[in-house]
Structure formats: C-alpha cells, structure tokens
Protein backbone atom coordinates (compact mmCIF):
# COMPACT_ATOMS: atom_id res chain seq x y z
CA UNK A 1 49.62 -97.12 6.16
CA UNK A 2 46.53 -94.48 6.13
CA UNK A 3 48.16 -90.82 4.94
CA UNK A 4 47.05 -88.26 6.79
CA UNK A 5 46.82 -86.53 3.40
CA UNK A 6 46.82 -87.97 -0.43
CA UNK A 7 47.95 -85.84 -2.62
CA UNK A 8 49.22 -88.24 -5.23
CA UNK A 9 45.98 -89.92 -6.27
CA UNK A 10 44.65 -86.48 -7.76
CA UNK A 11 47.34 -85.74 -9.41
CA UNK A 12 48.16 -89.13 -11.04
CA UNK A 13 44.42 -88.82 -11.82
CA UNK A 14 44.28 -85.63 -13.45
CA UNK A 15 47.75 -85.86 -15.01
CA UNK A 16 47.39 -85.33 -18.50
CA UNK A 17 45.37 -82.59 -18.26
CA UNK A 18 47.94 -80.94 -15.86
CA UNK A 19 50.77 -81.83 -18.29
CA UNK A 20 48.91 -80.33 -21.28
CA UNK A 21 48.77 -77.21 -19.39
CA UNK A 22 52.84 -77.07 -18.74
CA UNK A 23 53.45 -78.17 -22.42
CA UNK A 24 51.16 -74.94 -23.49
CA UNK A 25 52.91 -73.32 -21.38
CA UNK A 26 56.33 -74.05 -22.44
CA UNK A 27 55.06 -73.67 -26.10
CA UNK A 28 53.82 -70.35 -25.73
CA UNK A 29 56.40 -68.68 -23.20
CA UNK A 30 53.56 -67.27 -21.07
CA UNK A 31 54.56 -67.61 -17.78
CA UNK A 32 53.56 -64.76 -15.74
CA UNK A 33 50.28 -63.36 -16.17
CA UNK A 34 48.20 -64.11 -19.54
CA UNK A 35 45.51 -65.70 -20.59
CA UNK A 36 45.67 -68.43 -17.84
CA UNK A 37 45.82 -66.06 -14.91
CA UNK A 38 42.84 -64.18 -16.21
CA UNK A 39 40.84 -67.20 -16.96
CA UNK A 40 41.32 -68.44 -13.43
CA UNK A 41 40.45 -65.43 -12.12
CA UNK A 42 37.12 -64.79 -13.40
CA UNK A 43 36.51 -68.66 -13.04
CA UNK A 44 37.11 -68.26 -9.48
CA UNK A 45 35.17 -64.96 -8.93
CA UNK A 46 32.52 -66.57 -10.47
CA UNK A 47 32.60 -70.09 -8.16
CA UNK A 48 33.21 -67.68 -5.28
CA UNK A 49 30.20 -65.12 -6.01
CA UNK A 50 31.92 -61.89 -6.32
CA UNK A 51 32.65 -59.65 -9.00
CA UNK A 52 35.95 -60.38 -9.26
CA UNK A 53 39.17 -61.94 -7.79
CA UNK A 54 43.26 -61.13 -8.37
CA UNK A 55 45.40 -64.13 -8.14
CA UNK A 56 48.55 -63.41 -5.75
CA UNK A 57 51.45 -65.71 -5.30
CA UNK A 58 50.25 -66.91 -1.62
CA UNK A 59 47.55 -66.84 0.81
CA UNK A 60 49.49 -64.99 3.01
CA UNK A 61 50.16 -62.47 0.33
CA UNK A 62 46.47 -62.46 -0.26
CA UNK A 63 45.54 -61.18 2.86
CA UNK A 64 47.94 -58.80 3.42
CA UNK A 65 47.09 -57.40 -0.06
CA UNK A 66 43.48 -57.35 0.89
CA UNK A 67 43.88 -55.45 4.17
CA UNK A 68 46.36 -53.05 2.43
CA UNK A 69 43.81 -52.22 -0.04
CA UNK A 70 41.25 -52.03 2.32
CA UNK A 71 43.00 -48.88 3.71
CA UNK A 72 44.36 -50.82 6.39
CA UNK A 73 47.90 -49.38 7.88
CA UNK A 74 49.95 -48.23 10.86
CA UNK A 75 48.23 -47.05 13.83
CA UNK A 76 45.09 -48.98 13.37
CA UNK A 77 44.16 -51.78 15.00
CA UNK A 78 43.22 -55.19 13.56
CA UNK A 79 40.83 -58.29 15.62
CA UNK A 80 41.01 -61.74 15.08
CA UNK A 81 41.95 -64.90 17.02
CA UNK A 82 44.85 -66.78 18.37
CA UNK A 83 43.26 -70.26 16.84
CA UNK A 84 44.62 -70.05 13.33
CA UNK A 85 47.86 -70.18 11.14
CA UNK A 86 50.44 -67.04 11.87
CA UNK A 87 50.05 -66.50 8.06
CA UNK A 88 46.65 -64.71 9.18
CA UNK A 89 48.47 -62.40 11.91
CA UNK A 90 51.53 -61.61 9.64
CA UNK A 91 49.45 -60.52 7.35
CA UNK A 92 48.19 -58.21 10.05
CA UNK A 93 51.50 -56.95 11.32
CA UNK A 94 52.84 -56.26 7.65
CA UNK A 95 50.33 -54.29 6.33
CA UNK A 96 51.23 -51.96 9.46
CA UNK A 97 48.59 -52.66 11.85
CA UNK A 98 48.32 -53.84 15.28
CA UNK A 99 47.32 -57.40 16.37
CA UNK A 100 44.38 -57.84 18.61
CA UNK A 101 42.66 -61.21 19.94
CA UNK A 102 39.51 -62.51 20.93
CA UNK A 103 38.72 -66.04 22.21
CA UNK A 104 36.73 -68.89 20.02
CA UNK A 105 33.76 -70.33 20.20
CA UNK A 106 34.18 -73.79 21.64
CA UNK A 107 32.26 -75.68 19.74
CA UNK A 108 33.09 -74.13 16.27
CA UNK A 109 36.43 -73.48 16.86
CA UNK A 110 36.00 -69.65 14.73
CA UNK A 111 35.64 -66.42 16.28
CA UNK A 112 32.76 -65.97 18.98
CA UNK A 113 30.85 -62.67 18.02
CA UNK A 114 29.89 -62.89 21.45
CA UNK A 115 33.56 -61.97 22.62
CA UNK A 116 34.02 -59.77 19.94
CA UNK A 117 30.83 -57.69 21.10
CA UNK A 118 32.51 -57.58 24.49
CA UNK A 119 36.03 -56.45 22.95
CA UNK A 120 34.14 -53.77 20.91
CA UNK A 121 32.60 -52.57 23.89
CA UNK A 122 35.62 -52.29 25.67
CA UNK A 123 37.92 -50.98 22.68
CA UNK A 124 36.44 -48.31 20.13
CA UNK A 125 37.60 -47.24 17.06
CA UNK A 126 38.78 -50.99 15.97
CA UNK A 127 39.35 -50.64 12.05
CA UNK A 128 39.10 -54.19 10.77
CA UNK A 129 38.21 -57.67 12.18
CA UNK A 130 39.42 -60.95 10.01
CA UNK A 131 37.34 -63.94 10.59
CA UNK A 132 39.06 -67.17 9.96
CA UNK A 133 36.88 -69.38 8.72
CA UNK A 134 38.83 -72.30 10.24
CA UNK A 135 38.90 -76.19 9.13
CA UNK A 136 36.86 -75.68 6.40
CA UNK A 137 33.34 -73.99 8.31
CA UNK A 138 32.07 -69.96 7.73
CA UNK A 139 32.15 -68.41 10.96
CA UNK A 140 28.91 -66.95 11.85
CA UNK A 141 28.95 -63.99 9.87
CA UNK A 142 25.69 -62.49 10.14
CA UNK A 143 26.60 -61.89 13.79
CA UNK A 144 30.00 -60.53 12.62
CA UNK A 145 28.42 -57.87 10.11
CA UNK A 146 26.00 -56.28 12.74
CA UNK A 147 28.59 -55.60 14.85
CA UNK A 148 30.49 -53.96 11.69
CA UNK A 149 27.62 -52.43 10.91
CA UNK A 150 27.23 -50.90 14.52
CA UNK A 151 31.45 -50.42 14.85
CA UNK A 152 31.99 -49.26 12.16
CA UNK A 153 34.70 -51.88 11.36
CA UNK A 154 36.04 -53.33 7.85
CA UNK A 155 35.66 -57.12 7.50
CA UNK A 156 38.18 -59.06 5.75
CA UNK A 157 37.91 -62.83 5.61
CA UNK A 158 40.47 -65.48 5.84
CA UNK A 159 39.06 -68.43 3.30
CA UNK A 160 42.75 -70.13 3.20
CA UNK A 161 40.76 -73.37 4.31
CA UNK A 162 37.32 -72.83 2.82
CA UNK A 163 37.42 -73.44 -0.33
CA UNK A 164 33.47 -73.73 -1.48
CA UNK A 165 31.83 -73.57 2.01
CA UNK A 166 28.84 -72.09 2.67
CA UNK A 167 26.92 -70.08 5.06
CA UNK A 168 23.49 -69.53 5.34
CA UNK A 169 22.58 -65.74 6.14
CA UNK A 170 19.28 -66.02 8.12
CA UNK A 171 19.28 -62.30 7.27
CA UNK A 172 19.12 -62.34 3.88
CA UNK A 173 17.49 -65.95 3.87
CA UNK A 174 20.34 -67.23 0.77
CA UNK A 175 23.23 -68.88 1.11
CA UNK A 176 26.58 -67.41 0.49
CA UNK A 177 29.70 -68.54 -0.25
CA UNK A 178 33.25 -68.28 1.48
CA UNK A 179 35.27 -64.92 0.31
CA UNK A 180 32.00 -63.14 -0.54
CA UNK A 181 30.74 -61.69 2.58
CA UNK A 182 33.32 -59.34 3.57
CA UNK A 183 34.78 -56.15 2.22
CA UNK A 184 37.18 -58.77 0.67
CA UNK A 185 38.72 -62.17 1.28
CA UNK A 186 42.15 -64.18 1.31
CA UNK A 187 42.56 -67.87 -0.50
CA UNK A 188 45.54 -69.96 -0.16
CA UNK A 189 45.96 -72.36 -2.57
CA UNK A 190 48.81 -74.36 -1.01
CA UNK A 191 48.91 -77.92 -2.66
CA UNK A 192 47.08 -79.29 0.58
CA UNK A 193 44.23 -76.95 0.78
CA UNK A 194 40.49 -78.32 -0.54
CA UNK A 195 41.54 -76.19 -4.12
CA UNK A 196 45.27 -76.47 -4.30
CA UNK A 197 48.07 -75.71 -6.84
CA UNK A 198 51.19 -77.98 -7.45
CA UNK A 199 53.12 -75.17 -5.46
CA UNK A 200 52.34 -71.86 -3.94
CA UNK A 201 49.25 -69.53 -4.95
CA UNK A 202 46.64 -67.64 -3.75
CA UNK A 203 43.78 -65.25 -4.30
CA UNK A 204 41.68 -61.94 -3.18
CA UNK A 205 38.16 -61.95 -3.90
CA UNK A 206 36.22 -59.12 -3.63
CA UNK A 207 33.24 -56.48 -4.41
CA UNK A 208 35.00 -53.59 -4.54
CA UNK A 209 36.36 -52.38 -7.65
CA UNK A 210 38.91 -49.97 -5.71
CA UNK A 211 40.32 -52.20 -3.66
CA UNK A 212 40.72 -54.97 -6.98
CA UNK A 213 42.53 -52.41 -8.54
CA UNK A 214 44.95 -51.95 -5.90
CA UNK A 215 45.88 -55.41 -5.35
CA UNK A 216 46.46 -55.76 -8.94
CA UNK A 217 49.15 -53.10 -8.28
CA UNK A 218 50.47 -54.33 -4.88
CA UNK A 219 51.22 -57.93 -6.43
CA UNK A 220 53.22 -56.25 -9.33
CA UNK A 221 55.30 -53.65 -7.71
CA UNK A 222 52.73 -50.78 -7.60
CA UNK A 223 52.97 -50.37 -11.02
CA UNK A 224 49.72 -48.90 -13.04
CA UNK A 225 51.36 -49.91 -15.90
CA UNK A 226 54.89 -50.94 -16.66
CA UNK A 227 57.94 -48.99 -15.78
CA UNK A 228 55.36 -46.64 -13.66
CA UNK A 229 54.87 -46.94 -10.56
CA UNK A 230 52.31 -45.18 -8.26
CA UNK A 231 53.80 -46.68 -5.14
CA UNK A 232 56.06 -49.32 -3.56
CA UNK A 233 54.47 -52.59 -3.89
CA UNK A 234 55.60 -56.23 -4.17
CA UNK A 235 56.46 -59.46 -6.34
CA UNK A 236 53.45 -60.99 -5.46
CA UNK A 237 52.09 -62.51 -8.57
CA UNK A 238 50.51 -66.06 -9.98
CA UNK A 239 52.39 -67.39 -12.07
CA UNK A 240 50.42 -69.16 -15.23
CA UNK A 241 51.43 -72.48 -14.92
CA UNK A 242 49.74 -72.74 -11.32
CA UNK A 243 46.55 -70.69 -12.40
CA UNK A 244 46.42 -73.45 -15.69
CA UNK A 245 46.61 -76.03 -12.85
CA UNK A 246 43.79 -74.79 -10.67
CA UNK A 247 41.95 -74.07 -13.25
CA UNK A 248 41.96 -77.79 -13.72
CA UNK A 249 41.47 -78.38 -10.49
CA UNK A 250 38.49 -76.27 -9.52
CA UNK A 251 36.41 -78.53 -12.58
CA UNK A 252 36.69 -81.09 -9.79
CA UNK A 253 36.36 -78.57 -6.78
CA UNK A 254 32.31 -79.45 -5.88
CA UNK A 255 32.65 -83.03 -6.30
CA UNK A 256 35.61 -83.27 -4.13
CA UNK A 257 34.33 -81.16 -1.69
CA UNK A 258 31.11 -83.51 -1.60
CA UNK A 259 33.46 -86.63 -1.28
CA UNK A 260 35.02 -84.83 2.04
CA UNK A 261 31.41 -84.41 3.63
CA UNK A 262 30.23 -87.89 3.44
CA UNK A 263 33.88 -88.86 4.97
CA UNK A 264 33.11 -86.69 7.66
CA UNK A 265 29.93 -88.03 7.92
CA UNK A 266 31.06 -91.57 8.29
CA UNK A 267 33.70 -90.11 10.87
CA UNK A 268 30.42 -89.04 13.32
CA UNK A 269 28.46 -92.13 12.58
CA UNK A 270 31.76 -94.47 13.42
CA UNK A 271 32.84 -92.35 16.37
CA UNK A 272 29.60 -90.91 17.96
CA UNK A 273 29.46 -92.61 21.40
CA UNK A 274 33.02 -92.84 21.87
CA UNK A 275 33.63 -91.40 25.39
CA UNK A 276 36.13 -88.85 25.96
CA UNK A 277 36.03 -87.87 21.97
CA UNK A 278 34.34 -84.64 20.99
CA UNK A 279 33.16 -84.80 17.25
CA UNK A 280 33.51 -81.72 14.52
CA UNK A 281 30.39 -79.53 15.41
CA UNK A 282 28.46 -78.04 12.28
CA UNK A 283 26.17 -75.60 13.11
CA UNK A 284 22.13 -75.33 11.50
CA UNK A 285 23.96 -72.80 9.00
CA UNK A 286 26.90 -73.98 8.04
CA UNK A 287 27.62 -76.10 5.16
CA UNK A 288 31.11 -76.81 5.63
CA UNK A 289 33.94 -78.41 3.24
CA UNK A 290 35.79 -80.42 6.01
CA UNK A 291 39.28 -79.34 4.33
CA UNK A 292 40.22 -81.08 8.31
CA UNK A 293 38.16 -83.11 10.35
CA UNK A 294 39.44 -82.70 13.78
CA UNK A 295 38.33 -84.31 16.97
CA UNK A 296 39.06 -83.62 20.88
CA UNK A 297 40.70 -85.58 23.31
CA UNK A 298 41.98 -84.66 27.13
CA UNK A 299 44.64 -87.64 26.32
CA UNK A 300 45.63 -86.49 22.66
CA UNK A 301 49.04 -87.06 23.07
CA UNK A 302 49.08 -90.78 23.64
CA UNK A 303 46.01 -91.17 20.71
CA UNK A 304 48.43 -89.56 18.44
CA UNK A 305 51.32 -91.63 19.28
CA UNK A 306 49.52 -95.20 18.54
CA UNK A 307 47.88 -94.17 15.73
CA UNK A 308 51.04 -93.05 14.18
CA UNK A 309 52.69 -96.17 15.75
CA UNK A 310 50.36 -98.07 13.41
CA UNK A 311 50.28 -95.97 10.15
CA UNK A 312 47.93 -93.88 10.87
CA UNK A 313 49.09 -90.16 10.06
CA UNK A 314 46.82 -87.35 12.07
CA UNK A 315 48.05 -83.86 12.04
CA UNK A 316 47.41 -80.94 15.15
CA UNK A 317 46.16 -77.42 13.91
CA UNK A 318 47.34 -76.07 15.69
CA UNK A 319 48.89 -77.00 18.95
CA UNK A 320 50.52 -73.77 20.16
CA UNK A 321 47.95 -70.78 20.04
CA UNK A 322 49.21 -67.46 18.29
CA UNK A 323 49.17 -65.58 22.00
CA UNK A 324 51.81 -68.23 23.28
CA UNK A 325 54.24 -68.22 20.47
CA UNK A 326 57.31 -66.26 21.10
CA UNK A 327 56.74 -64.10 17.86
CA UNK A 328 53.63 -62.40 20.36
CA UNK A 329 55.29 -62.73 23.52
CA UNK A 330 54.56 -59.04 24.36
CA UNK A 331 51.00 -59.98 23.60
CA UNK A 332 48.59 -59.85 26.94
CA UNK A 333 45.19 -61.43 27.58
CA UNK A 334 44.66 -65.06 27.94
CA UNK A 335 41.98 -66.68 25.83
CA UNK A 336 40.83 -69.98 27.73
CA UNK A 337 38.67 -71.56 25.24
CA UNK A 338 41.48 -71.60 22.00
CA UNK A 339 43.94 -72.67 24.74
CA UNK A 340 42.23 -75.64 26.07
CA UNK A 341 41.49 -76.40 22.55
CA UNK A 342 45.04 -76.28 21.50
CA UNK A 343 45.75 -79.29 24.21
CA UNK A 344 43.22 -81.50 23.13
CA UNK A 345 42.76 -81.12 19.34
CA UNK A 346 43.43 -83.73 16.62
CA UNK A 347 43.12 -83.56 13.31
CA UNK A 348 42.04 -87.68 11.50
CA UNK A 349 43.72 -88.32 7.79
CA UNK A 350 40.54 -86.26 5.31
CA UNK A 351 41.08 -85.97 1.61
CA UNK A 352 38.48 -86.99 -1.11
CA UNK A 353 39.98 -90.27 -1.69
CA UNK A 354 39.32 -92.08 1.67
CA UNK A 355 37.43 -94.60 2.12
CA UNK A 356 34.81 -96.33 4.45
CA UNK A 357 37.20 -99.26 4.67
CA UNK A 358 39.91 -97.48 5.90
CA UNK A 359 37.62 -95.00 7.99
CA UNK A 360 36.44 -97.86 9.72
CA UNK A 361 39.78 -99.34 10.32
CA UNK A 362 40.93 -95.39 12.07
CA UNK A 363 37.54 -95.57 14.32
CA UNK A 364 38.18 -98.91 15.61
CA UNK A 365 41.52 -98.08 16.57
CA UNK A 366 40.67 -95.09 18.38
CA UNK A 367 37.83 -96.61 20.25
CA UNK A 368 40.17 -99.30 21.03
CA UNK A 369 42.38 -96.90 22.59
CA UNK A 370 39.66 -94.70 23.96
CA UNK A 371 37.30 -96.92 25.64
C-alpha cells in the first residue's frame, strides 16, 4: 500500500515534543489564547514576512475574517475562480459579498490575470479579487497587483495550500513569500496541509495594523476587551494546544517543504515522456511547495481505479468546479479551461516522507497503464 497521504510518520516522529506541549498545557490550564497563541503568531508573521498574523480557528474562518476586515460587505462584489475549495467562496458569500468567477490559467491551474483584465474591463467597480494560490504555487501576482493598482481593487490571498512558497516579483526583483503580497491573506492549517495542526486552525497574515486589529475582534465575539463588545463577531479562535503544536511543527516547515520538491522532482524525471500525461507546470517565478502534485489525464477515471486497485491512494482536487455545484446553480458563465481541468486532473500520493522507491514503483504503474 502507497498512502496518498502520511500523516502518522510526523507525528510518531515528533511525538514527544507534541506531548510536552499538551502536558504544559494541562499543567497550566491555558487553553485559549496565552502565551502559545502569541508565540505562534509572531513566529508565523515572521516565517511569512509580514508584520503580523492572528491565529483563527480555520482557514475558512481566516478568510472570511480577512475580507471582513478589509471592509468587505454586502453589495460589493468579490473575483476569484471556480478551481478551488468552496471554503474560498463561502468565505465570500458570508462576509456579505457577491461571488464572481474568472477562468484559470491552464497550465498553472491559478487565476489567469489575463481573464481577469478582460472581466475588469467588462465589470467596474469590483471591490476585491482573492487569488488562490492553488496546490502549493503563488499565482502570478505581479500581474494581479497592476490591475489592483489600475482597478482600484483590494487583494486578499488564499495561502490554505501554500504554506512557505514563493514568488519572485520581477518588479521589485526579491522574492516574496505566500500571505505577504496582498492587503492580507488566509492559512488553513488542517492536519493535511504542508503546516498542519492535529485538528482545525488557521491564520490571517497581514500589513495592516487596522485590519489585525479587527480580526482579533471578529475571532472573539467583537469584543475590544471582555464583556465589551464593539460589534457582533464570532467564536473563531486558536485554541493553545494547536498553536503549541504548530509551533512545533513549523521548526520542521522548510525542510519538509524541501523534501516535497525533490519528490516532485523525481515525479517529472520518472514520468516526463509518458504520453497522454501532463506534468505539474512551475513557472520561471515560482518556487512552489508541492503541498499536491497533480497530473492530467483524458482517461483519469480508469488511472484512478487501478492504481487504487493496487494500493495506490491518489486524490482529485477538485473534480466538480465551484460554477457546477448546486450551492452556485444560479451562477452564469462557463469557464472552459477549470472545466476541462476538472475531468482530467489527478492528484499522485506527496508528503515529505516518500520515497524514490516507492515513486518509482507509482510511475511504472502508470506508464504501464498509460502507454
């Protein structure tokens, strides 16, 4: 059997240092907030290159925080794209805004700036755009913040899967990292992402001190301090245990991340030629974290099936596009490129653990079944 995703090997690894955390925990009684919470929080402003960053009890919550804070609200209209999670368009929808598309890139699966020129063009007065910076790869964000620039549009980013990656603004000739680009940004840290807690968790990150202070009040019932209230807001904290954990985990962060981009590396070198496969594409720019390496096939279906049939697990992110679910049935437009995508998409096992051995064993079964 070759998991699709190991998440017991870290764990077993790293399991007395996770333990210690719970037993300080339990010794101390600080479960909600604390010294934990705040540790993590400048830790991960600090890995993420922004002035600060409020830890929120999902990614989803993250987001929603973020565009709330931005100023985001009913009336105004949000873009991003139907390739992604529907964490990213709830988020959207509950901070009171309205849901607009545009179509991918093909080869990089994140938003084309080309399409969103064309939707700007044809739409004014857009208020925010989220970029999803999908499998683990920026999108092109240079291109993105000229057209806010020229729009007049706030950017928030969706990091859920992009943990560490990196983007490399030919503008500003440096390199920045995921979450630090926009006005602010939205981490998951579900126990599968790159940077994952042993349950639910997420976090803002952000520039602005304005909107870092809202969020801080969103997550804990609008409160500015307790028992008053400046306006409605939500349970939406980190808990300590789960910030002691990632804390933990984010020690480990770079070197896992490397581990994932030499297995996607010996992905392309064991695959490359395979007809009828089209490989992850990682553009001159882009230093991507691979948090899901995920090939193309017209004849994914019956792929899938044998590799499951002999143990290997594969995953499909996502299969139904956000336009075509029921939950945005009243939704119009069609968007070829994430639709054709969605059909032939398919996502190999990827976590810092695997091995040539067994990488080598996945790419001779699919260019068994392939060729």
């Amino acid at each position: 059997m070759i998991p699709f995703l190991d998440l017991i090997t870290p764990h077993v690894e790293l399991e007395e240092e996770l333990i210690s955390v719970f037993r300080k925990a339990l010794r101390t009684a600080h479960f909600i907030g604390g010294e934990e919470v705040e540790g993590f929080e400048k830790e991960w402003a600090a890995y993420c290159g922004t002035q600060y960053a409020v830890g929120v009890s999902s990614g989803t919550d993250a987001l929603r925080f973020a565009l709330i804070a931005a100023g985001i609200g009913k009336g105004d209209v949000v873009v991003t794209v139907p390739n992604t999670f529907i964490a990213t368009t709830e988020a959207i929808s509950q901070s009171g805004a309205e849901i607009a598309f545009v179509d991918i890139d093909e080869r990089t699966y994140n938003m084309d700036p080309k399409k969103l020129r064309e939707y700007m063009e044809a739409h004014p007065g857009v208020k925010a755009v989220v970029p999803v910076h999908l499998y683990g790869q920026m999108c092109d964000m240079d291109a993105i913040l000229e057209l806010a620039a020229k729009y007049n549009f706030i950017v928030i980013e969706d990091a859920c899967q992009a943990h560490g990656a990196q983007y490399f603004s030919r503008k500003q000739n440096r390199r920045f990292k995921a979450g630090s680009m926009g006005r602010a940004a939205g981490f998951s840290f579900y126990p599968g992402k790159n940077l994952g807690a042993c349950g639910e968790g997420g976090a803002v990150t952000t520039n602005d001190s304005e909107i870092v202070q809202k969020v801080r009040q969103l997550r804990d019932h609008g409160q500015a301090k307790k028992y008053y209230h400046d306006f409605e807001g939500y349970n939406g904290r980190l808990d300590a245990i789960q910030a002691g954990f990632l804390r933990v985990k984010l020690r480990h962060l770079d070197e896992w991340n490397g581990k994932r981009r030499e297995a996607a590396q010996r992905y392309s070198e064991l695959i490359v030629g395979t007809s009828s496969v089209i490989l992850p594409y990682e553009p001159e720019w882009s230093k991507a974290i691979y948090h899901l390496y995920v090939i193309r096939t017209t004849n994914r279906e019956e792929l899938q099936r044998k590799l499951n049939e002999v143990g290997v697990g594969t995953g499909l992110h996502y299969p139904v596009p956000l336009n075509k679910q029921k939950a945005y049935s009243s939704r119009a437009g069609a968007f070829p490129i994430t639709e054709k995508a969605a059909a032939e998409i398919l996502s190999l096992p990827m976590f810092p653990q695997l091995n040539a051995e067994l990488q080598q064993k996945i790419a001779t079964i699919i260019k068994a079944l392939i060729l």
